[in-house]
N, C-alpha and C. Protein backbone atom coordinates (compact mmCIF):
# COMPACT_ATOMS: atom_id res chain seq x y z
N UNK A 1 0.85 -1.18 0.00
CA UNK A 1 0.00 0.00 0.00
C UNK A 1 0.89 1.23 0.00
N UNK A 2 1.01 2.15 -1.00
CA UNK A 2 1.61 3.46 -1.06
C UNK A 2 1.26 4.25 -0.08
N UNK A 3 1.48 5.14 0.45
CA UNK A 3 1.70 5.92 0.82
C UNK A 3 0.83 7.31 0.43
N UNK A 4 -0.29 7.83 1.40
CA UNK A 4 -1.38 8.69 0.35
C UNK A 4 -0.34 10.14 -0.06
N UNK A 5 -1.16 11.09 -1.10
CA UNK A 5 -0.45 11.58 -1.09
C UNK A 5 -0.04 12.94 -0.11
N UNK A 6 -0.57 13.17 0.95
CA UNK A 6 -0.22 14.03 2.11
C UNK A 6 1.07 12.99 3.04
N UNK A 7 1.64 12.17 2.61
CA UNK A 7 2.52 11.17 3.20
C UNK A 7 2.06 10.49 4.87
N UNK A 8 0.47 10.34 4.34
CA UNK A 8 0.01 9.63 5.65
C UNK A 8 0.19 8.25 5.67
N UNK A 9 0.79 7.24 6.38
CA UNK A 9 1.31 6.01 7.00
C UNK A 9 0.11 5.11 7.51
N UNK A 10 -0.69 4.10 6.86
CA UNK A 10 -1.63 3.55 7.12
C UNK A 10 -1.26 2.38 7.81
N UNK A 11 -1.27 1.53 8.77
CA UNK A 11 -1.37 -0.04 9.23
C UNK A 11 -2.17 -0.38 9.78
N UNK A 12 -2.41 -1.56 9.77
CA UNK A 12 -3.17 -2.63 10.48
C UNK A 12 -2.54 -2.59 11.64
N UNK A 13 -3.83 -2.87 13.16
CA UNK A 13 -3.29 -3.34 13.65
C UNK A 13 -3.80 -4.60 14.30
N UNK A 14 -3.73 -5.68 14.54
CA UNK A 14 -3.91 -7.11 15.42
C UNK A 14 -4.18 -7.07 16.71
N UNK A 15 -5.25 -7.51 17.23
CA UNK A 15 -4.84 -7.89 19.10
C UNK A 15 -5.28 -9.37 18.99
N UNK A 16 -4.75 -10.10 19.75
CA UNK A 16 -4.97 -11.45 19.93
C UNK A 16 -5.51 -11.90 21.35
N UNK A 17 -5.95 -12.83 22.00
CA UNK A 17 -6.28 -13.42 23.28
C UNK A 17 -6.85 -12.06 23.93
N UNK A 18 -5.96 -12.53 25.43
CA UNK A 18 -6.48 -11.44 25.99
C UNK A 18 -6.39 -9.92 25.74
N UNK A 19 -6.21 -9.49 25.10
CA UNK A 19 -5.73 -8.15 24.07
C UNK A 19 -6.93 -7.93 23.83
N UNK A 20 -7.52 -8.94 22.62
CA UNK A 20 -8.91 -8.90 21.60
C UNK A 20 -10.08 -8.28 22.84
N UNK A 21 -9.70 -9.39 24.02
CA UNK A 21 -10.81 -9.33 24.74
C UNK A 21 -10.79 -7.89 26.11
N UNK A 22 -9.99 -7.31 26.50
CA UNK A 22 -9.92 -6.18 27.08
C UNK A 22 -10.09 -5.17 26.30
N UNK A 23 -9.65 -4.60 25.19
CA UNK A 23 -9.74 -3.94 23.62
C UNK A 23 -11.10 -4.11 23.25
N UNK A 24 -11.66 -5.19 23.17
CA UNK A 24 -12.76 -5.15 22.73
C UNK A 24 -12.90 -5.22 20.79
N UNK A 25 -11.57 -5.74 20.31
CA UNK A 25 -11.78 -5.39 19.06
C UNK A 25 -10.45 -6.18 19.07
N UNK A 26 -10.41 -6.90 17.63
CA UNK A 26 -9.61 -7.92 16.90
C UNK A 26 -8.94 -7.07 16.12
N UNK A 27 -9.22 -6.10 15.16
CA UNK A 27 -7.98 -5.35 14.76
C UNK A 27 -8.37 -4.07 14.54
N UNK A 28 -7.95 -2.63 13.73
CA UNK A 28 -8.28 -1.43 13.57
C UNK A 28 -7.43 -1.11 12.54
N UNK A 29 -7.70 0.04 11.52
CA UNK A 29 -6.34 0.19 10.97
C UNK A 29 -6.27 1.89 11.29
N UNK A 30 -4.72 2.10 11.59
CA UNK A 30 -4.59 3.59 12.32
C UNK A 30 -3.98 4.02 10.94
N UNK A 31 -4.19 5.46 11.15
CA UNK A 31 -2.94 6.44 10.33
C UNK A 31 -2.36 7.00 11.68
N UNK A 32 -0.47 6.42 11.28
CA UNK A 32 0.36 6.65 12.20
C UNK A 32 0.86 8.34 11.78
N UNK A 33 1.12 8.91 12.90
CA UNK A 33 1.88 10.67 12.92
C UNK A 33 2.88 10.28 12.76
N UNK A 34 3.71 11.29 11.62
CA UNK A 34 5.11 11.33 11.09
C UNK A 34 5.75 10.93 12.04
N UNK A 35 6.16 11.15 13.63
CA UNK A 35 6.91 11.12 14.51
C UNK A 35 6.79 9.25 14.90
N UNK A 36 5.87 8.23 14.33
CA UNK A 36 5.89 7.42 14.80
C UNK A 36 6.60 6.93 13.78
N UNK A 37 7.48 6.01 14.18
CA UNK A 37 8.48 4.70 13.16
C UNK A 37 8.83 3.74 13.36
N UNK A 38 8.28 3.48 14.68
CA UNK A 38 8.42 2.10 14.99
C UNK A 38 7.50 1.33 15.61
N UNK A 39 7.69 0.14 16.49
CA UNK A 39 6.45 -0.91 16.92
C UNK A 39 6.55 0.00 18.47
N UNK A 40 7.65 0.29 19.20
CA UNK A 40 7.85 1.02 20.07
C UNK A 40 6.57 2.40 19.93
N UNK A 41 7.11 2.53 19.09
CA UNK A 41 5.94 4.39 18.87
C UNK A 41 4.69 3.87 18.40
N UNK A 42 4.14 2.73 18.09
CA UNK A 42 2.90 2.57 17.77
C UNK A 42 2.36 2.05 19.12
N UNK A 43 2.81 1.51 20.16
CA UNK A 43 2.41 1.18 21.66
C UNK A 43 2.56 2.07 22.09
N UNK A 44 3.28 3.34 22.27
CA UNK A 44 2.93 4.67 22.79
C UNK A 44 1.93 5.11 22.21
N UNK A 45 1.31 5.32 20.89
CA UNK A 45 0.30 5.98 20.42
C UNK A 45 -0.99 4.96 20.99
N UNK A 46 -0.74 3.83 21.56
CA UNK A 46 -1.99 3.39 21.44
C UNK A 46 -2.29 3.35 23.05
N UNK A 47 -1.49 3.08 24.18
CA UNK A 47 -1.36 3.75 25.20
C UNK A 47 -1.60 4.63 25.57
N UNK A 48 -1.47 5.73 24.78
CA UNK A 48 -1.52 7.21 24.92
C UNK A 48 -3.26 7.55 25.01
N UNK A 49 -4.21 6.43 24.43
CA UNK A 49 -5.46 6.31 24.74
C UNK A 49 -5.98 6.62 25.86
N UNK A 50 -5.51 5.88 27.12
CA UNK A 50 -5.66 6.20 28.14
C UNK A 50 -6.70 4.56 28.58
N UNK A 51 -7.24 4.58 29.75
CA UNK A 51 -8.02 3.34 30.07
C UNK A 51 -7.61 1.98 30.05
N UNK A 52 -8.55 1.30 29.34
CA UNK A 52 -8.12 -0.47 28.89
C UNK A 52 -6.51 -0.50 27.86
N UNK A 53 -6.55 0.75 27.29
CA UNK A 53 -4.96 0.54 26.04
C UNK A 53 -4.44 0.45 27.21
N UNK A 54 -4.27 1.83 28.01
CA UNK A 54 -3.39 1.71 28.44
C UNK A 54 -2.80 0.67 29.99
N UNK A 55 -4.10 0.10 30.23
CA UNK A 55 -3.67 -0.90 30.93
C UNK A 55 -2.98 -2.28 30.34
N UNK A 56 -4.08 -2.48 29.17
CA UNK A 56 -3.19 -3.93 28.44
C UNK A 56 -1.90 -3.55 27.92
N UNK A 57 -1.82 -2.12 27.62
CA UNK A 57 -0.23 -2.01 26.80
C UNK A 57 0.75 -1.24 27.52
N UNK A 58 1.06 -1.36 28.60
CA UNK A 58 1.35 -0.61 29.54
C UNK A 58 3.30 -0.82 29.53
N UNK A 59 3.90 -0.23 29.29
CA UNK A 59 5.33 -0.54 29.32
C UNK A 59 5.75 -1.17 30.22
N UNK A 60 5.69 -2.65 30.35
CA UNK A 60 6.16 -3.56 31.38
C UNK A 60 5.85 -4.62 31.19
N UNK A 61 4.57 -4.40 30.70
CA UNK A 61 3.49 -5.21 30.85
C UNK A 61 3.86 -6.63 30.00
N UNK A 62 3.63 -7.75 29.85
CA UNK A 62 3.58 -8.93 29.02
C UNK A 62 3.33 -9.12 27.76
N UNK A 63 3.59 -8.22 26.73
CA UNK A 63 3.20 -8.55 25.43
C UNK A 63 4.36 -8.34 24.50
N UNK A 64 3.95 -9.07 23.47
CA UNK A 64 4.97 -9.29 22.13
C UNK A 64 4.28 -8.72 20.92
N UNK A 65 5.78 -8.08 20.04
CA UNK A 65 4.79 -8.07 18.92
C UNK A 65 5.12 -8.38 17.71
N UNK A 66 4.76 -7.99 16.60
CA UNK A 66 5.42 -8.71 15.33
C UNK A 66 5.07 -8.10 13.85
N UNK A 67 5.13 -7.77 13.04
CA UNK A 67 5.54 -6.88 11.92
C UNK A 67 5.27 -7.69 10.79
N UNK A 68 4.27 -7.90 10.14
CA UNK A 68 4.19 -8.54 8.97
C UNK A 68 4.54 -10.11 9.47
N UNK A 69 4.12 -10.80 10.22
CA UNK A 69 3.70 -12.22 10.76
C UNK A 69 5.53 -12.90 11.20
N UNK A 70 6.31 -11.71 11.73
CA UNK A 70 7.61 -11.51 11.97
C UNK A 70 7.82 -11.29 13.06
N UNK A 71 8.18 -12.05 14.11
CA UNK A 71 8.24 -11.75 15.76
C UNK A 71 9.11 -10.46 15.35
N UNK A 72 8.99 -9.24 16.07
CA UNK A 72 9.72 -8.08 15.92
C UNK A 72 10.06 -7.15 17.80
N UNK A 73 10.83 -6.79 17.85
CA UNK A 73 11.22 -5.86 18.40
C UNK A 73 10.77 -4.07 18.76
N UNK A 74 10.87 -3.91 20.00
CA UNK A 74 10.19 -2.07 19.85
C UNK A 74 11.03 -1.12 18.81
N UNK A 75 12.22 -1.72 18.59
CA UNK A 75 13.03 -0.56 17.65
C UNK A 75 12.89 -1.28 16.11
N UNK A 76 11.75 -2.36 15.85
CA UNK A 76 11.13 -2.67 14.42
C UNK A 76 10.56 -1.58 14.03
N UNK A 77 10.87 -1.53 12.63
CA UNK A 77 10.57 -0.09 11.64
C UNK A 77 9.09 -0.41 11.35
N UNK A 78 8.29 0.46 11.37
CA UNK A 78 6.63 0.16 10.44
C UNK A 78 7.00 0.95 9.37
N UNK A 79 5.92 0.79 8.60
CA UNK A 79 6.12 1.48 6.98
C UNK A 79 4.29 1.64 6.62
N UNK A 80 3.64 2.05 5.70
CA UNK A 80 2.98 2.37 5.38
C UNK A 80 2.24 0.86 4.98
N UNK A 81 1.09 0.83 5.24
CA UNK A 81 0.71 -0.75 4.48
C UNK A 81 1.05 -1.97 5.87
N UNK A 82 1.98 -1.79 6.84
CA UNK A 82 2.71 -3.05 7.51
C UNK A 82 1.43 -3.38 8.33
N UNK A 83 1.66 -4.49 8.67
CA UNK A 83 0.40 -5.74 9.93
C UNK A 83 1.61 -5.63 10.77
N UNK A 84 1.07 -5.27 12.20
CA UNK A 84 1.43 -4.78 13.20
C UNK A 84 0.60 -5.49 14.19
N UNK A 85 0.90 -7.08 14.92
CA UNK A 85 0.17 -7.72 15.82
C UNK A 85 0.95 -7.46 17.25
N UNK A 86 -0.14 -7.64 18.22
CA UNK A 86 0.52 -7.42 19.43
C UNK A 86 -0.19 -9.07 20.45
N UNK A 87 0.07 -9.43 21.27
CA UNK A 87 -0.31 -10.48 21.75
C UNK A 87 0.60 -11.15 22.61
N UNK A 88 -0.37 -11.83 23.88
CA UNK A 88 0.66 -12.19 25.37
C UNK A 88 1.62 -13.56 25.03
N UNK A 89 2.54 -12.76 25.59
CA UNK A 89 3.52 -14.22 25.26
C UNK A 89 2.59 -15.76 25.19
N UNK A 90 3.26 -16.48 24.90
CA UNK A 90 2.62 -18.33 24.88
C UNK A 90 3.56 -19.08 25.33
N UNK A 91 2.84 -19.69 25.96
CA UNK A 91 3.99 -20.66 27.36
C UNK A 91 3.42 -21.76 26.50
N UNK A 92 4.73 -23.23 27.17
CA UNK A 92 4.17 -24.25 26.55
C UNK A 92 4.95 -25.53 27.79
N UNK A 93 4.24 -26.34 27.57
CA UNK A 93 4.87 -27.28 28.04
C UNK A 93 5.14 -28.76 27.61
């Protein structure tokens, strides 16, 4: 997906398990602010909500996330167009 032409940054984003279910919603798609560029700055913007975001996404808190079906990192780049899932670790035994 290009890029519109005011250079607004479109993604998907994913919640899974308990995410879906505190959220209240399986995915959304945001237009990210120039200042956001990473998976890091898209959990601040969504935090920055205030309430349930910011309790399920709370900087500490238990979740992973992943970039185009790519376990990724907070300093992972987003781009215009990217799937951006977030979801609680998975234990196994």
């Amino acid at each position: 997906m290009a890029a519109t032409s005011d250079n607004t940054r479109v993604i998907t984003v994913l919640y899974f398990a308990r995410l879906r279910e505190a959220l209240g919603t399986g995915s959304e798609r945001i237009a990210l602010p120039a200042a956001v560029r990473d998976v890091e700055g898209v959990r601040a913007l969504l935090v920055a909500r205030g309430g349930e975001w910011n309790k399920a996404l709370a900087p500490g808190s238990p979740v992973r996330a992943a970039v185009n079906q790519a376990v990724a990192a907070g300093d992972t780049p987003v781009a215009d167009g990217d799937e951006i899932a977030f979801f609680p670790p998975v234990t196994g035994g």
